[in-house]
C-alpha atoms as a PDB file:
ATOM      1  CA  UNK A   1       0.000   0.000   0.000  1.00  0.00           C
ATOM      2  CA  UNK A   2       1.306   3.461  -0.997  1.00  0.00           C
ATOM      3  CA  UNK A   3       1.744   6.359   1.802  1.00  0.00           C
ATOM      4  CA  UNK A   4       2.281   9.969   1.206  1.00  0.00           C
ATOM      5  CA  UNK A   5       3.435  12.457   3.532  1.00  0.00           C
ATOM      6  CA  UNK A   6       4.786  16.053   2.310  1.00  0.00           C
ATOM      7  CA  UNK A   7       7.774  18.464   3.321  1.00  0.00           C
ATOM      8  CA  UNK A   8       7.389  22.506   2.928  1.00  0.00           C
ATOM      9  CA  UNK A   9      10.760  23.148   2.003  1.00  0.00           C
ATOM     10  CA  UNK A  10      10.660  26.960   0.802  1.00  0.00           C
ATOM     11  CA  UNK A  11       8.432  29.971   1.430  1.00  0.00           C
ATOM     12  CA  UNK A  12       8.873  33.051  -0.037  1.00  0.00           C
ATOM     13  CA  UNK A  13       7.120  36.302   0.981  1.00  0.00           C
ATOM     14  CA  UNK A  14       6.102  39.795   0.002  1.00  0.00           C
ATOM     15  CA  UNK A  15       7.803  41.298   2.936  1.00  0.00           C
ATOM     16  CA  UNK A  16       4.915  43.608   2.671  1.00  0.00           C
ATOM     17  CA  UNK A  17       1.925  43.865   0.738  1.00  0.00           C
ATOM     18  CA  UNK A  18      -1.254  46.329   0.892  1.00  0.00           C
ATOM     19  CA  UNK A  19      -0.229  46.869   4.707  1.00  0.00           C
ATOM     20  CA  UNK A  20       0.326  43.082   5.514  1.00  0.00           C
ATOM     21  CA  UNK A  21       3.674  41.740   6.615  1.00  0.00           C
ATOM     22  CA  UNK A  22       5.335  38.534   5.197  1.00  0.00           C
ATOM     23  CA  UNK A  23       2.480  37.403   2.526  1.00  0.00           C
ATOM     24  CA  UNK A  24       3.045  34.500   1.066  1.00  0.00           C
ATOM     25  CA  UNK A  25       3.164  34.039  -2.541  1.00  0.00           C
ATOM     26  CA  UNK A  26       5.424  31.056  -3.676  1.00  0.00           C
ATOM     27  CA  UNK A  27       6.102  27.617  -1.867  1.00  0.00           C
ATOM     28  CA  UNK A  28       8.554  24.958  -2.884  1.00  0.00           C
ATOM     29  CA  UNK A  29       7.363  21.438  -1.744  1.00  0.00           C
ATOM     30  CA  UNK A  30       8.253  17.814  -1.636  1.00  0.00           C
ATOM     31  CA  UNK A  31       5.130  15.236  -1.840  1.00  0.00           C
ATOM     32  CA  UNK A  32       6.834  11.862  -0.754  1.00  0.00           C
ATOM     33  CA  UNK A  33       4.832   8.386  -2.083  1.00  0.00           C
ATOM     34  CA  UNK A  34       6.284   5.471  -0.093  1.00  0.00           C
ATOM     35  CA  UNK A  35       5.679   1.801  -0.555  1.00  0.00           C
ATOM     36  CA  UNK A  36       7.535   0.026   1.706  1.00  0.00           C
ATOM     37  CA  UNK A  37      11.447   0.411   1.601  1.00  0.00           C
ATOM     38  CA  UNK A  38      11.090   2.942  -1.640  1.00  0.00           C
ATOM     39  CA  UNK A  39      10.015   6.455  -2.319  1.00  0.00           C
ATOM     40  CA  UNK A  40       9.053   8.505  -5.129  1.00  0.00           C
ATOM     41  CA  UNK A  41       9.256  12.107  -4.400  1.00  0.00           C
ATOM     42  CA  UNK A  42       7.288  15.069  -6.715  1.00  0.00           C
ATOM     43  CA  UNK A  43       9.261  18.464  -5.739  1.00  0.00           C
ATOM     44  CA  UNK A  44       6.818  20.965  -6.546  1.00  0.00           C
ATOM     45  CA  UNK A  45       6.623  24.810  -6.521  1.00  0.00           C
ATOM     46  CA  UNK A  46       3.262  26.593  -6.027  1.00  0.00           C
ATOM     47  CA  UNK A  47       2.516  30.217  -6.673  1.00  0.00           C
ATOM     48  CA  UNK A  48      -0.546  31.459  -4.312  1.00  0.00           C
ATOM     49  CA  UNK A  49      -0.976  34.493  -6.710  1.00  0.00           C
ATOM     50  CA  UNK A  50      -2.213  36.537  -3.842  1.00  0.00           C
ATOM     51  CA  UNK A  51      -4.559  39.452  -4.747  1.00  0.00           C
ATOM     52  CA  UNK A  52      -5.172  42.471  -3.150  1.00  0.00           C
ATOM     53  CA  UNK A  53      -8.233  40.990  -0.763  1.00  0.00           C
ATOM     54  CA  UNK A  54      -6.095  39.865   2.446  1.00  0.00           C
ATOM     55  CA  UNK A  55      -9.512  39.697   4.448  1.00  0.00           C
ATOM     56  CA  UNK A  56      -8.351  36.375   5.199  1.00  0.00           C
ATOM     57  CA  UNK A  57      -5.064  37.170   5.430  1.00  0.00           C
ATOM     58  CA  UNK A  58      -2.502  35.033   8.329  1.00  0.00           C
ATOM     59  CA  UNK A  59       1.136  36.042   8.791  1.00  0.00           C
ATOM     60  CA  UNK A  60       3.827  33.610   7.979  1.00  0.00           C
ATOM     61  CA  UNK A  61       4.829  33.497  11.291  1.00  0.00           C
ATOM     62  CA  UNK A  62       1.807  32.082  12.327  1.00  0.00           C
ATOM     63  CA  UNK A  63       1.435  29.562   9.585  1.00  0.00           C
ATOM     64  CA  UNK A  64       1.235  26.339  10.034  1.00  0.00           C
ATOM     65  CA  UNK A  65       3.133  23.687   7.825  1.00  0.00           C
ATOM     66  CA  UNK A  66      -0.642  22.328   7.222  1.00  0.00           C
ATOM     67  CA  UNK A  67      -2.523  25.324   6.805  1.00  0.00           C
ATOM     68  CA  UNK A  68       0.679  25.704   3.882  1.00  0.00           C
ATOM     69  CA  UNK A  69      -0.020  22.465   2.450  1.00  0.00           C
ATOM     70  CA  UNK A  70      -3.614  22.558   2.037  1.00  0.00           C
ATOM     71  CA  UNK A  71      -3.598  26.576   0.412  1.00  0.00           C
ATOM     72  CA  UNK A  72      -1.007  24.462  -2.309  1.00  0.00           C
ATOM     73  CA  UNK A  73      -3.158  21.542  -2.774  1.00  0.00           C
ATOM     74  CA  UNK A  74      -5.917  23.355  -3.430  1.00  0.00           C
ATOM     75  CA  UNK A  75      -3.775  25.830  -5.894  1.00  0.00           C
ATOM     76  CA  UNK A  76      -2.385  22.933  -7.960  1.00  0.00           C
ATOM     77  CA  UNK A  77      -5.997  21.157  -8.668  1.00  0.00           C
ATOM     78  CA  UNK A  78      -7.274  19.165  -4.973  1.00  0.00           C
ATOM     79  CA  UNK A  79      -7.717  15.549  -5.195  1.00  0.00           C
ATOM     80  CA  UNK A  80      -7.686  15.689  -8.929  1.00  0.00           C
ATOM     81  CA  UNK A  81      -3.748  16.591  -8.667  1.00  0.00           C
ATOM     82  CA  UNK A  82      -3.054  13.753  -6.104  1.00  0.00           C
ATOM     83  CA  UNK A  83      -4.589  11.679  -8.085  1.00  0.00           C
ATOM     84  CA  UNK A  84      -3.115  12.421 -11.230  1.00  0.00           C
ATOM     85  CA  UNK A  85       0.819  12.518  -8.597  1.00  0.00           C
ATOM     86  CA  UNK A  86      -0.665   8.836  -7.396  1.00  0.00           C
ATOM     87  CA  UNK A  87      -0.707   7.667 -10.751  1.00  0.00           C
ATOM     88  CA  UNK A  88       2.815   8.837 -11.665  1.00  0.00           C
ATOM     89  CA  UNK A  89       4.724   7.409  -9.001  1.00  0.00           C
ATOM     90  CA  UNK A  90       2.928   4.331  -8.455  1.00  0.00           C
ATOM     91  CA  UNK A  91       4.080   3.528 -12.003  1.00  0.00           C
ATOM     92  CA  UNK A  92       7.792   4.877 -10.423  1.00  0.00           C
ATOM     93  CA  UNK A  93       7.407   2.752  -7.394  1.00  0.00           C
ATOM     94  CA  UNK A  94       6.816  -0.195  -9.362  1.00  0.00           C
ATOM     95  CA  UNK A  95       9.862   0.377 -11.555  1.00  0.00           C
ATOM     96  CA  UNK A  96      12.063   0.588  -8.542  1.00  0.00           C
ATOM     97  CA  UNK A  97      10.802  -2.544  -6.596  1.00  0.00           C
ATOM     98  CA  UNK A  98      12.013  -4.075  -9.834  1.00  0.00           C
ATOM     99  CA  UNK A  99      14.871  -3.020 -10.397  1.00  0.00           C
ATOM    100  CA  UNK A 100      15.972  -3.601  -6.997  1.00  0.00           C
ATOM    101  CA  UNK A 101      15.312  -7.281  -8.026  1.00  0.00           C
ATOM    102  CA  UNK A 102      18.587  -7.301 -10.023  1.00  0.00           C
ATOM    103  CA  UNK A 103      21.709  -8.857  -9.071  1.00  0.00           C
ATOM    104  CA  UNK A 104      25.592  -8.558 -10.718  1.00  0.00           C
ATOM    105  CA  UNK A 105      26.213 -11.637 -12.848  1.00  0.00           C
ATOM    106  CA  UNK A 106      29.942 -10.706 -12.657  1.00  0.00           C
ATOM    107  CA  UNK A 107      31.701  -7.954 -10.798  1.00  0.00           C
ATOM    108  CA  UNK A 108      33.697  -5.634 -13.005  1.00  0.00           C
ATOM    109  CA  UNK A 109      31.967  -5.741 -15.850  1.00  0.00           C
END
């Protein structure tokens, strides 16, 4: 069975932006698939396009790595995109478990 779990690596920020401080606007991220002893990572870098309506609007600093995740999820396309990432590196996965099936007939060559 296939896991995923995902890494923020990068935000970068308007350091200000229609009187808000540190809006975020692009994210780097790493969305792991697992299946057993191998992984398939997607590195992946999201622009939040923010507008001018920061009604809703949460600092950086008070971020978390989940609210982060989910605002990039939902950028790049929801389920639809994990889906469509599943598919990918299942096909990846697969390939690897193989592989890792070969041996060396004979060293050196």
């Amino acid at each position: 069975m296939i896991h995923q779990d995902y890494q923020i690596d990068e935000v970068h920020v308007y350091p200000e932006l229609n009187g808000r401080q540190n809006v975020i606007e692009r994210v780097v991220w790493i969305l792991n698939f697992h299946d057993g002893d191998f992984t398939s990572s997607a590195n992946i870098e999201t622009y939040l396009e923010v507008s001018g309506d920061l009604d809703d609007f949460i600092d950086a600093d008070d971020v978390t790595d989940e609210q982060i995740y989910q605002w990039v999820l939902e950028k790049q396309g929801g389920n639809a995109f994990l889906d469509m990432l599943l598919q990918m590196h299942t096909e990846n996965l697969t390939e690897l478990k193989k592989q890792a099936q070969l041996v060396q007939l004979r060293p050196g060559l």
